[in-house]
N, C-alpha and C. Protein backbone atom coordinates (compact mmCIF):
# COMPACT_ATOMS: atom_id res chain seq x y z
N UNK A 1 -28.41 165.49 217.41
CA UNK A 1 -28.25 166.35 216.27
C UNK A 1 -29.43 166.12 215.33
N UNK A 2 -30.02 167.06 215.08
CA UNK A 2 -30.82 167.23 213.92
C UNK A 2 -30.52 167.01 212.30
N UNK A 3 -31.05 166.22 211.45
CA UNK A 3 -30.20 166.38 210.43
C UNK A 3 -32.02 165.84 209.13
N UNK A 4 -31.34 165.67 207.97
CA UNK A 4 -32.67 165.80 207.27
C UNK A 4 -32.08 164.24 206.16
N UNK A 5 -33.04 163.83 206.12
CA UNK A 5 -32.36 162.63 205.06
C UNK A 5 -33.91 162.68 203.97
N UNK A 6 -33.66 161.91 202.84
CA UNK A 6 -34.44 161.52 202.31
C UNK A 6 -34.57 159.95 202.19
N UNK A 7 -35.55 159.46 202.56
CA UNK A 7 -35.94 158.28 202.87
C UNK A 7 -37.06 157.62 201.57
N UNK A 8 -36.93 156.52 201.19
CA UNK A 8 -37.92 155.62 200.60
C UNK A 8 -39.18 155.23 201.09
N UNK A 9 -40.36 155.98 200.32
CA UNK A 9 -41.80 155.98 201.27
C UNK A 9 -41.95 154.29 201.48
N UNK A 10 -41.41 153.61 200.85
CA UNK A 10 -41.66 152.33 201.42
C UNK A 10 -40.66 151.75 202.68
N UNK A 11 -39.52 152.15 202.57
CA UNK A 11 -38.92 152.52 203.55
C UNK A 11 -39.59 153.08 205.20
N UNK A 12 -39.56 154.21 204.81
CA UNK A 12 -40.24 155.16 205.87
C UNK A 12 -41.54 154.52 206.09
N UNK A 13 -42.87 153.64 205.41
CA UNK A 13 -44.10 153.43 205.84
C UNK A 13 -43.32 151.52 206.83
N UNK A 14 -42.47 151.11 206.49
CA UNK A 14 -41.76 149.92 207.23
C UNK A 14 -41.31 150.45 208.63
N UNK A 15 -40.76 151.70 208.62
CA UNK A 15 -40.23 152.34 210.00
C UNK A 15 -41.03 152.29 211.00
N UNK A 16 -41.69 153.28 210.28
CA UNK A 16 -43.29 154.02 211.29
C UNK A 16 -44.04 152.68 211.53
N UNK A 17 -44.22 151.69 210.81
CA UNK A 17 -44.81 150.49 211.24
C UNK A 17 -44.49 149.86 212.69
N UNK A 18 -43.01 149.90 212.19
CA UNK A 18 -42.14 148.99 213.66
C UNK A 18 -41.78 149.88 214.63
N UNK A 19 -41.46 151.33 214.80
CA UNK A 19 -41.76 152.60 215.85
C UNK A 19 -43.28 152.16 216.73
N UNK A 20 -43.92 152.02 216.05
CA UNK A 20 -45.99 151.72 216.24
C UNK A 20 -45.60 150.50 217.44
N UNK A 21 -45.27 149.01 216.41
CA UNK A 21 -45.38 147.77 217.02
C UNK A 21 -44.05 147.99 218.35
N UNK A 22 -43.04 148.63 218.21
CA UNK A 22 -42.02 148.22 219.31
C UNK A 22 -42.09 149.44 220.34
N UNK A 23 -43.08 150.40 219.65
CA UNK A 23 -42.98 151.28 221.15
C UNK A 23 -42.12 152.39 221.19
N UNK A 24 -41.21 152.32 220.19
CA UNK A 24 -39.69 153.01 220.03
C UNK A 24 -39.95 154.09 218.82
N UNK A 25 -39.01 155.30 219.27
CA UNK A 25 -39.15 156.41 218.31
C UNK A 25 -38.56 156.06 216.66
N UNK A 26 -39.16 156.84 215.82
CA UNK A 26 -38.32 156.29 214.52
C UNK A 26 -36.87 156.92 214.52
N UNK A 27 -36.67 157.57 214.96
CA UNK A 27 -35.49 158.30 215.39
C UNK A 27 -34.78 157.24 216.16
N UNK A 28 -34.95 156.59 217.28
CA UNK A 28 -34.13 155.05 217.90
C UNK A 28 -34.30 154.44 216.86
N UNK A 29 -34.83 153.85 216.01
CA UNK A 29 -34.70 152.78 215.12
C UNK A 29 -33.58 153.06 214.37
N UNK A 30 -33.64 154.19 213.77
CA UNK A 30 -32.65 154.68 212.53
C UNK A 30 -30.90 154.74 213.17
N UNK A 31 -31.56 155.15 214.63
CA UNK A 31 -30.36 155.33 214.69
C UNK A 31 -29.02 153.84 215.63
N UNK A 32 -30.01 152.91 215.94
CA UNK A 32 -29.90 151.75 216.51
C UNK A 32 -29.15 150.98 214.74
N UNK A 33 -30.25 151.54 213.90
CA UNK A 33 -30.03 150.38 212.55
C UNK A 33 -28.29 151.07 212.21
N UNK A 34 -28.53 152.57 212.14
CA UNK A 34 -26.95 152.87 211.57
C UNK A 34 -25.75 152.31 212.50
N UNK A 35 -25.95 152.37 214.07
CA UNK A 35 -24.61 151.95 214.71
C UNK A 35 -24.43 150.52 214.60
N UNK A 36 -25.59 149.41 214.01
CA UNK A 36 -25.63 148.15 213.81
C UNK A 36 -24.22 148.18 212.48
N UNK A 37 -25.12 149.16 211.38
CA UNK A 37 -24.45 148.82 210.22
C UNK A 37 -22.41 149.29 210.34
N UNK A 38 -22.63 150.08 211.04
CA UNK A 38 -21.24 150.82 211.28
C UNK A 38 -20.40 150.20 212.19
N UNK A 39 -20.57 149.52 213.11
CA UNK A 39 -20.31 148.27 213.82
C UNK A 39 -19.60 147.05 213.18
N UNK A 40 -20.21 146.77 212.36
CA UNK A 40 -19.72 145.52 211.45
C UNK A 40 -19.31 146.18 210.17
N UNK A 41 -18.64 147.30 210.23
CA UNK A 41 -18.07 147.37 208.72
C UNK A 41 -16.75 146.37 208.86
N UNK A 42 -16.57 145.79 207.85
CA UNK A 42 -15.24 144.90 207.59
C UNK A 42 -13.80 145.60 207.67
N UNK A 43 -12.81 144.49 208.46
CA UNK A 43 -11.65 145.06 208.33
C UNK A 43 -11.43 145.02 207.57
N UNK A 44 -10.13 145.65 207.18
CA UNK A 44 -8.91 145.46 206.10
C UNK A 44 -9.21 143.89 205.66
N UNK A 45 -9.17 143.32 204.64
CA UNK A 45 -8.63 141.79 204.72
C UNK A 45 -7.63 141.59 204.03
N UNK A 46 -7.00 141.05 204.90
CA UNK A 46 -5.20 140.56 204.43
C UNK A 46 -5.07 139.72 203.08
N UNK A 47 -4.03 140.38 202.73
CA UNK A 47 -4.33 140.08 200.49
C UNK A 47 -3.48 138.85 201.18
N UNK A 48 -3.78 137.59 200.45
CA UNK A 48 -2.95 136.48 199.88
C UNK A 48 -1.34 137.35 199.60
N UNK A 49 -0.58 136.63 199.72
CA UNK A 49 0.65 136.52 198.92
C UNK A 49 1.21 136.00 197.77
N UNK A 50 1.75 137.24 197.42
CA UNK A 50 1.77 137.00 195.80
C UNK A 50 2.19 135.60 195.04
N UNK A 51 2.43 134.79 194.01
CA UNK A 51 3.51 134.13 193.49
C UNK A 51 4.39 134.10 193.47
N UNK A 52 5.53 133.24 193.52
CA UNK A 52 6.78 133.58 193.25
C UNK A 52 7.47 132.32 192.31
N UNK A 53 8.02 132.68 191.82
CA UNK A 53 8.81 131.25 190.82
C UNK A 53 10.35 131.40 190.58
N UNK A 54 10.77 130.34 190.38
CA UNK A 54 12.05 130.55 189.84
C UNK A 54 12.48 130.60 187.88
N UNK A 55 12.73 131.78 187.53
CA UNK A 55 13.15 131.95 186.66
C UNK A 55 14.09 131.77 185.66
N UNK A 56 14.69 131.59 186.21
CA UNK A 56 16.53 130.92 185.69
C UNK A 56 17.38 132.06 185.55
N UNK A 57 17.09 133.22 186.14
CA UNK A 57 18.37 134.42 185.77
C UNK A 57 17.45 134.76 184.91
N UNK A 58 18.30 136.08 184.62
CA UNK A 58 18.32 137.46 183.66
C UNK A 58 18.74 136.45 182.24
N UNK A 59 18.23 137.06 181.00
CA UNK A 59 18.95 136.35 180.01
C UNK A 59 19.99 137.54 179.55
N UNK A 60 19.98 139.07 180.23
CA UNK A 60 20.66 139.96 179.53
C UNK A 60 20.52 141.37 180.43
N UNK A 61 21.65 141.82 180.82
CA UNK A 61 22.16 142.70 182.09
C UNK A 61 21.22 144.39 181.68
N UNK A 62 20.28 144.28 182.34
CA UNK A 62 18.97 145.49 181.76
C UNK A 62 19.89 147.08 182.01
N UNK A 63 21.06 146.72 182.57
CA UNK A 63 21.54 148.21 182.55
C UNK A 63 22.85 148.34 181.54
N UNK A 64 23.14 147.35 180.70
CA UNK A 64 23.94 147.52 179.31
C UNK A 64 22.54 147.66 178.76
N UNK A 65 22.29 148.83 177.50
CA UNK A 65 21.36 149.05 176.95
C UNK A 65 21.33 148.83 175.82
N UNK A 66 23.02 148.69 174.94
CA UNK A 66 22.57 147.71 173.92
C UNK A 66 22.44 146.13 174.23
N UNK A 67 23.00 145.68 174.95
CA UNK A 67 22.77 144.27 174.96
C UNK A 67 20.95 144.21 174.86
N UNK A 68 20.75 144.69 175.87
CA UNK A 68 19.28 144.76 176.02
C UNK A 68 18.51 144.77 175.04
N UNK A 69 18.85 146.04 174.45
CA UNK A 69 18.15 146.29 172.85
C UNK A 69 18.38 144.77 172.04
N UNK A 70 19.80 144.29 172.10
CA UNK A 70 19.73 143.07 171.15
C UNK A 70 18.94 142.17 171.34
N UNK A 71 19.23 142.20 172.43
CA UNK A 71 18.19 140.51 172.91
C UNK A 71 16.63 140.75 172.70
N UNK A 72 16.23 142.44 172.48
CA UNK A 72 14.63 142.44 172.37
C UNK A 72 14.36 142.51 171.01
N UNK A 73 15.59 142.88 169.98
CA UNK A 73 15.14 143.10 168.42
C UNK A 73 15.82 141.85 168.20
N UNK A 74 16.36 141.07 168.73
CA UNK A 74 16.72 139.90 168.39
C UNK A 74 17.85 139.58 167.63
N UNK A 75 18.84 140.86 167.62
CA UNK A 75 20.25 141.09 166.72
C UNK A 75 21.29 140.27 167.59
């Protein structure tokens, strides 16, 4: 596939250098370097597990809504 990129002339004068020295099209390079990079993209990494502690209970039943209210205005 044909496609068009814009490249960094310092970039691109590093390519054409090593195309020269290895013999190889800049087109194999680019496209050798992308299946390198795409190759080793990282898995998922598995999150730690959370904290957990012991609390001592509820101090106040969150579905009575005045209790609730009391214990947060402090009545």
């Amino acid at each position: 596939m044909k496609t068009t990129l814009n490249i960094d002339d310092t970039v691109m004068a590093s390519l054409r250098r090593e195309a020269a020295r290895t013999g190889r099209t800049m087109s194999e390079l680019v496209e050798t370097a992308l299946r390198q990079l795409l190759r080793r993209a990282p898995a998922a990494a598995e999150l730690p597990p959370l904290p957990s502690f012991q609390s001592g209970g509820a101090l106040v039943d969150v579905s009575d809504r005045e209790a609730l209210y009391r214990q947060m205005e402090g009545r």
